[in-house]
C-alpha atoms as a PDB file:
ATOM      1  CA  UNK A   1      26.152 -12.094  35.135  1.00  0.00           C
ATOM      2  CA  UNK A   2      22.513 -10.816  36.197  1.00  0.00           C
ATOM      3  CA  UNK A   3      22.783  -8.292  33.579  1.00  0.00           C
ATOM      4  CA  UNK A   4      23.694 -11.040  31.171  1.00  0.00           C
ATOM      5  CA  UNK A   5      20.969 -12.602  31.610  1.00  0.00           C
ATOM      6  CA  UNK A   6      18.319 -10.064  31.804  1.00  0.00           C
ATOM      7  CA  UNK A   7      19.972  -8.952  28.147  1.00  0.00           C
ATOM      8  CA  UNK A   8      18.971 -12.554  26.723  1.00  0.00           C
ATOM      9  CA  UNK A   9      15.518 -12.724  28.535  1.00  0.00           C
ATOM     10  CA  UNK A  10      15.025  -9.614  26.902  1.00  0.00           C
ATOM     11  CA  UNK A  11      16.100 -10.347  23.433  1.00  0.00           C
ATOM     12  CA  UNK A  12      14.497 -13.751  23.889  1.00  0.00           C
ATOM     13  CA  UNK A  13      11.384 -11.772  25.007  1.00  0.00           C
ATOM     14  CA  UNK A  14      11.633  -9.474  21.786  1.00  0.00           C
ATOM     15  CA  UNK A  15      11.839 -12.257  19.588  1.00  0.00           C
ATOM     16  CA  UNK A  16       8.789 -13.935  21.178  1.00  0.00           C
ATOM     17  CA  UNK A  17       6.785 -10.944  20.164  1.00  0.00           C
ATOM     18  CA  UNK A  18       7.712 -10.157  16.848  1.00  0.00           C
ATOM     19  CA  UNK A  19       6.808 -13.761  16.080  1.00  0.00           C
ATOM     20  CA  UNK A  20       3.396 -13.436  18.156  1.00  0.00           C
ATOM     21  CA  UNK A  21       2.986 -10.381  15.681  1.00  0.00           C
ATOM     22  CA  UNK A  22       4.081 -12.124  12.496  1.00  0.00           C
ATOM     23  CA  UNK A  23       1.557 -14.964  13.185  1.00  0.00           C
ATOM     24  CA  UNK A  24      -1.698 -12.070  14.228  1.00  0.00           C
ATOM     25  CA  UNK A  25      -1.254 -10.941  10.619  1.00  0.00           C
ATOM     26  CA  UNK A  26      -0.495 -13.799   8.974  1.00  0.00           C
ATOM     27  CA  UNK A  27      -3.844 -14.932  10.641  1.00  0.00           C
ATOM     28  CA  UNK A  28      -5.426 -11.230   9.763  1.00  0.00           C
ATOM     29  CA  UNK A  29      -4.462 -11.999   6.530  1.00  0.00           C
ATOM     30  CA  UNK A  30      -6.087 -15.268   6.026  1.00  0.00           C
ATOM     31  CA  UNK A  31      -9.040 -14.315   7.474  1.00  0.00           C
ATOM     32  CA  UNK A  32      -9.212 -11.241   4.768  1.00  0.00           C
ATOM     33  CA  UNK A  33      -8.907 -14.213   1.923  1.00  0.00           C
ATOM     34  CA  UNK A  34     -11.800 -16.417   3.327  1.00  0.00           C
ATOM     35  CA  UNK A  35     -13.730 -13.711   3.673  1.00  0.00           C
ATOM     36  CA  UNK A  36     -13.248 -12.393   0.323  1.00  0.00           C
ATOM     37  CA  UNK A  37     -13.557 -16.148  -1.037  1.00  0.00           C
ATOM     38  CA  UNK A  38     -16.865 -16.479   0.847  1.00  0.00           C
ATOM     39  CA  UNK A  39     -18.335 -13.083  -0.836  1.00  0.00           C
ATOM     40  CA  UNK A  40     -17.285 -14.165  -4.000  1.00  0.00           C
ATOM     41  CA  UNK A  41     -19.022 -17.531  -3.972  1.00  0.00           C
ATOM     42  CA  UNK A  42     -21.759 -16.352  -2.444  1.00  0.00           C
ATOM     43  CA  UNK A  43     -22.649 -13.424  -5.459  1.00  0.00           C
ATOM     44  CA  UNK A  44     -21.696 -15.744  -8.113  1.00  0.00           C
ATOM     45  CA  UNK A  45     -23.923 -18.234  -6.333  1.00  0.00           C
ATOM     46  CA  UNK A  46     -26.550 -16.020  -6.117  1.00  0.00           C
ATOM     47  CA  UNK A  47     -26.150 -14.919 -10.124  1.00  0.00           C
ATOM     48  CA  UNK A  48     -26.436 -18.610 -10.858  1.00  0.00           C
ATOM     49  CA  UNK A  49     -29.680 -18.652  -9.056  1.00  0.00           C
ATOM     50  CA  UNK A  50     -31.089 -15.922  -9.720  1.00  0.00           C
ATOM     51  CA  UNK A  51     -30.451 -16.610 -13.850  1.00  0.00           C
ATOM     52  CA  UNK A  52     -31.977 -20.274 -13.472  1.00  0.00           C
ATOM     53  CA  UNK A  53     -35.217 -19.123 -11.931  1.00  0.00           C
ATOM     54  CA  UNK A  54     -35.466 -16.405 -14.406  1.00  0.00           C
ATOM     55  CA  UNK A  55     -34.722 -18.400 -17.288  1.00  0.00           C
ATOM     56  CA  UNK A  56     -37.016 -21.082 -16.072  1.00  0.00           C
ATOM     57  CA  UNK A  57     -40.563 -18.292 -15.532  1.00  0.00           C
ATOM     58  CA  UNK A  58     -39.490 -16.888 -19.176  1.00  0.00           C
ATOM     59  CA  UNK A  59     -39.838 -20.345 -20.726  1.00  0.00           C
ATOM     60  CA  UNK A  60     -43.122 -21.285 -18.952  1.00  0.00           C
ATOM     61  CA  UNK A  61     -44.397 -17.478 -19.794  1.00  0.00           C
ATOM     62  CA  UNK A  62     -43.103 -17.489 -23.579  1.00  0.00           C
ATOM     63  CA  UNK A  63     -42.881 -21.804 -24.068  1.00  0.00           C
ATOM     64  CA  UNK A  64     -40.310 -20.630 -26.379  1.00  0.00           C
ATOM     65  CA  UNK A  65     -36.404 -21.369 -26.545  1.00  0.00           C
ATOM     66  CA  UNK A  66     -34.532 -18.187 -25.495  1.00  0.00           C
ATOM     67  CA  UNK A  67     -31.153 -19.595 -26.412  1.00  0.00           C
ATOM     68  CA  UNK A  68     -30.308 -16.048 -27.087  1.00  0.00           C
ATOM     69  CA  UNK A  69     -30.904 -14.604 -23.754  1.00  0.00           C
ATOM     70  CA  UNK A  70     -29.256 -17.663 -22.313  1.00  0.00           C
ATOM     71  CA  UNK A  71     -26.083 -16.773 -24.282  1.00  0.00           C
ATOM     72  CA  UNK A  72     -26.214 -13.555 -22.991  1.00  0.00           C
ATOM     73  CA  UNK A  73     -26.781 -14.138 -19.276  1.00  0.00           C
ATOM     74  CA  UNK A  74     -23.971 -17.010 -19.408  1.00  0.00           C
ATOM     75  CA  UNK A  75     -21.694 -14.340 -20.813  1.00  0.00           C
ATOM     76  CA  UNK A  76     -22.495 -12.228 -18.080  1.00  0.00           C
ATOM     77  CA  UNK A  77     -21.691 -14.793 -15.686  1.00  0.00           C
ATOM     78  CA  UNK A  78     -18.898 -15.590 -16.786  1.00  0.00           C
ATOM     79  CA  UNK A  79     -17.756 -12.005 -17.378  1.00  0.00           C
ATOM     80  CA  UNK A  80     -18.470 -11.878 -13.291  1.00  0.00           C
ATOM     81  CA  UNK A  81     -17.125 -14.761 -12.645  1.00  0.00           C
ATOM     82  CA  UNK A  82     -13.510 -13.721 -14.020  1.00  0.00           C
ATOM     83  CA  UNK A  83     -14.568 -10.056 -12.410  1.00  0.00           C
ATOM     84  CA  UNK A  84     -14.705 -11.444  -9.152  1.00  0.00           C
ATOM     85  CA  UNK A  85     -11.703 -13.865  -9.766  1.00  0.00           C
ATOM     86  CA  UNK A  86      -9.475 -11.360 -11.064  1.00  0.00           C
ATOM     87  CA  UNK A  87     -10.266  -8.874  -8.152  1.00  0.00           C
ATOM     88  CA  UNK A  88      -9.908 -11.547  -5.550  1.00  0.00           C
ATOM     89  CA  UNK A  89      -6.230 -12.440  -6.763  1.00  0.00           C
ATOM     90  CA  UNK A  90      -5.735  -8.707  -7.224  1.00  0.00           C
ATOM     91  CA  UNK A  91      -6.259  -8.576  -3.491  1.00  0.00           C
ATOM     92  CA  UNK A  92      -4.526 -11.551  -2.233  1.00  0.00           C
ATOM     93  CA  UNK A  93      -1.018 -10.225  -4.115  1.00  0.00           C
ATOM     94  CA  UNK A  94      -1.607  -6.873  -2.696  1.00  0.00           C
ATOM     95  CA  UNK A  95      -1.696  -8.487   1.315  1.00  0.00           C
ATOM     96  CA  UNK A  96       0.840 -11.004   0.104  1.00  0.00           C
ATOM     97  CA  UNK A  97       3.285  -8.228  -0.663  1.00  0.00           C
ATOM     98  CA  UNK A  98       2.091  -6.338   2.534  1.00  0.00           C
ATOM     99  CA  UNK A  99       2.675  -9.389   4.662  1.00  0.00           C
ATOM    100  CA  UNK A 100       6.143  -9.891   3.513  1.00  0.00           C
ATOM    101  CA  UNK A 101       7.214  -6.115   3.513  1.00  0.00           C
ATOM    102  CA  UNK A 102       5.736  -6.181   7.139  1.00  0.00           C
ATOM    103  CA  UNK A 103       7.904  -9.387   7.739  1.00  0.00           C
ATOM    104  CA  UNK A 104      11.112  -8.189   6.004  1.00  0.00           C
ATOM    105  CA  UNK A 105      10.891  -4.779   8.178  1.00  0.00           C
ATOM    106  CA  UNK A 106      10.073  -6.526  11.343  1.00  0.00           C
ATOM    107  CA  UNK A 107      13.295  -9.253  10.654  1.00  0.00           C
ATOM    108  CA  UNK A 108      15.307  -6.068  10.070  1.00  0.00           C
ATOM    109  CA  UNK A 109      14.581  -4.598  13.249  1.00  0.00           C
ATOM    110  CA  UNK A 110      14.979  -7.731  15.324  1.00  0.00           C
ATOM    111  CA  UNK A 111      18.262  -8.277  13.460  1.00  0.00           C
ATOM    112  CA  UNK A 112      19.445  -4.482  14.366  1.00  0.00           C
ATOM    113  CA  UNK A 113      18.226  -5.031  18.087  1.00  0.00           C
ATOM    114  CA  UNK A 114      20.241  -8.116  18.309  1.00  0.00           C
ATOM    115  CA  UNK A 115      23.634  -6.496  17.160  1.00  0.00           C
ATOM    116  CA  UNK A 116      22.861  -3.325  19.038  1.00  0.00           C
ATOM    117  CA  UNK A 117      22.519  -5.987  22.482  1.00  0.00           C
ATOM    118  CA  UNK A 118      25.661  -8.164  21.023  1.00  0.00           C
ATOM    119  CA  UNK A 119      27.096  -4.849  20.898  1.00  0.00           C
ATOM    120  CA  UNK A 120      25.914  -3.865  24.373  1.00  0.00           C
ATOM    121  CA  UNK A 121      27.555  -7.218  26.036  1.00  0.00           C
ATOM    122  CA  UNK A 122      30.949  -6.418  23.999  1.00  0.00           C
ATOM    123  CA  UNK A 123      31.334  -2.855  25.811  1.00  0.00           C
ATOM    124  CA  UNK A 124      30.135  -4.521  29.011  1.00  0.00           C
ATOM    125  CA  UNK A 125      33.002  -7.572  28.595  1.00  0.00           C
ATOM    126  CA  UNK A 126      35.453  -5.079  27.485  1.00  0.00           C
ATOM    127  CA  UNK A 127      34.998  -2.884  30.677  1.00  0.00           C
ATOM    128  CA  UNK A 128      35.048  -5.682  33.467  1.00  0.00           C
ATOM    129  CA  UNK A 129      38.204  -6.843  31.866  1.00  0.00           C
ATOM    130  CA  UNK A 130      39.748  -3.370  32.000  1.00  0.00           C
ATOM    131  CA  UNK A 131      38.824  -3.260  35.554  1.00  0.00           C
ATOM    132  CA  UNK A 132      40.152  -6.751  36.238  1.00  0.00           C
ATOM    133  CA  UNK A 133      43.235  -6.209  34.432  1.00  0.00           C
ATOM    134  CA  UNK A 134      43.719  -2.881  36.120  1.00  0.00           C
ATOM    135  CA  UNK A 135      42.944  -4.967  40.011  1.00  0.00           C
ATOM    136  CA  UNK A 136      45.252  -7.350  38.831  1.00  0.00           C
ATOM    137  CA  UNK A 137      47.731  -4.835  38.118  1.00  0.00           C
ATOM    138  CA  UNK A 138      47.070  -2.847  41.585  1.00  0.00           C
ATOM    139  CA  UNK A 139      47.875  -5.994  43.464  1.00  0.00           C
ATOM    140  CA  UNK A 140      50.899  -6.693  41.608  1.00  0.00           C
ATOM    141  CA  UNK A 141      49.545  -9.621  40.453  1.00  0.00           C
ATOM    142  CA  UNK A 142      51.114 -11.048  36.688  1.00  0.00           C
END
């Protein structure tokens, strides 16, 4: 009965861990989005900024309209903008599939190390009842 036991601390044990694991890189993860989030916003931020104040010297220096400048830096933005957006979700799908391949080998193993221990008990059970049956037998017992 010790050995029982020991068997389903263990496996108990093992599934403790995987799910510590599971949750470090679902938090690595996470913390990979917010800091590419925070990069992001923080260039286009400082694009926005930096195409204000230079729009806003060129009008004092020239006093003229420079609507077609203004159309061009805007497309630029914007062409950065969706840059930056599509290289952030490009990123996010690629740890979203790496998280779940990580999570769908990690369930596999803890699945296979649960039927290898169910297995494990079933040889164990098998044996003491051998050896009961075959006391029980010795002592002429029915």
């Amino acid at each position: 009965m010790g050995t029982s036991g020991s068997i389903t601390r263990n496996g108990a044990n093992e599934e403790q861990r995987y799910s510590q694991y599971v949750e470090q890189q679902k938090n690595e993860h996470q913390q990979k989005v917010r800091e590419l989030e925070d990069k992001h916003a923080e260039e286009i931020q400082s694009l926005a900024d930096r195409y204000k104040r230079e729009k806003s010297e060129m009008e004092k220096a020239f006093t003229t309209s420079l609507s077609d400048e203004s159309k061009r830096q805007a497309e630029r933005l914007a062409q950065l903008r969706e840059s930056h957006n599509a290289e952030y979700d490009t990123e996010k799908k690629k740890n979203d599939a790496e998280f779940e391949k990580l999570a769908a080998r990690e369930r596999t193993r803890t699945d296979n190390y649960q039927k290898k221990q169910e297995e494990n008990i079933g040889r164990l059970h098998a044996r003491y009842q051998a050896a009961q049956d075959e006391l029980r037998r010795q002592n002429g017992d029915s």
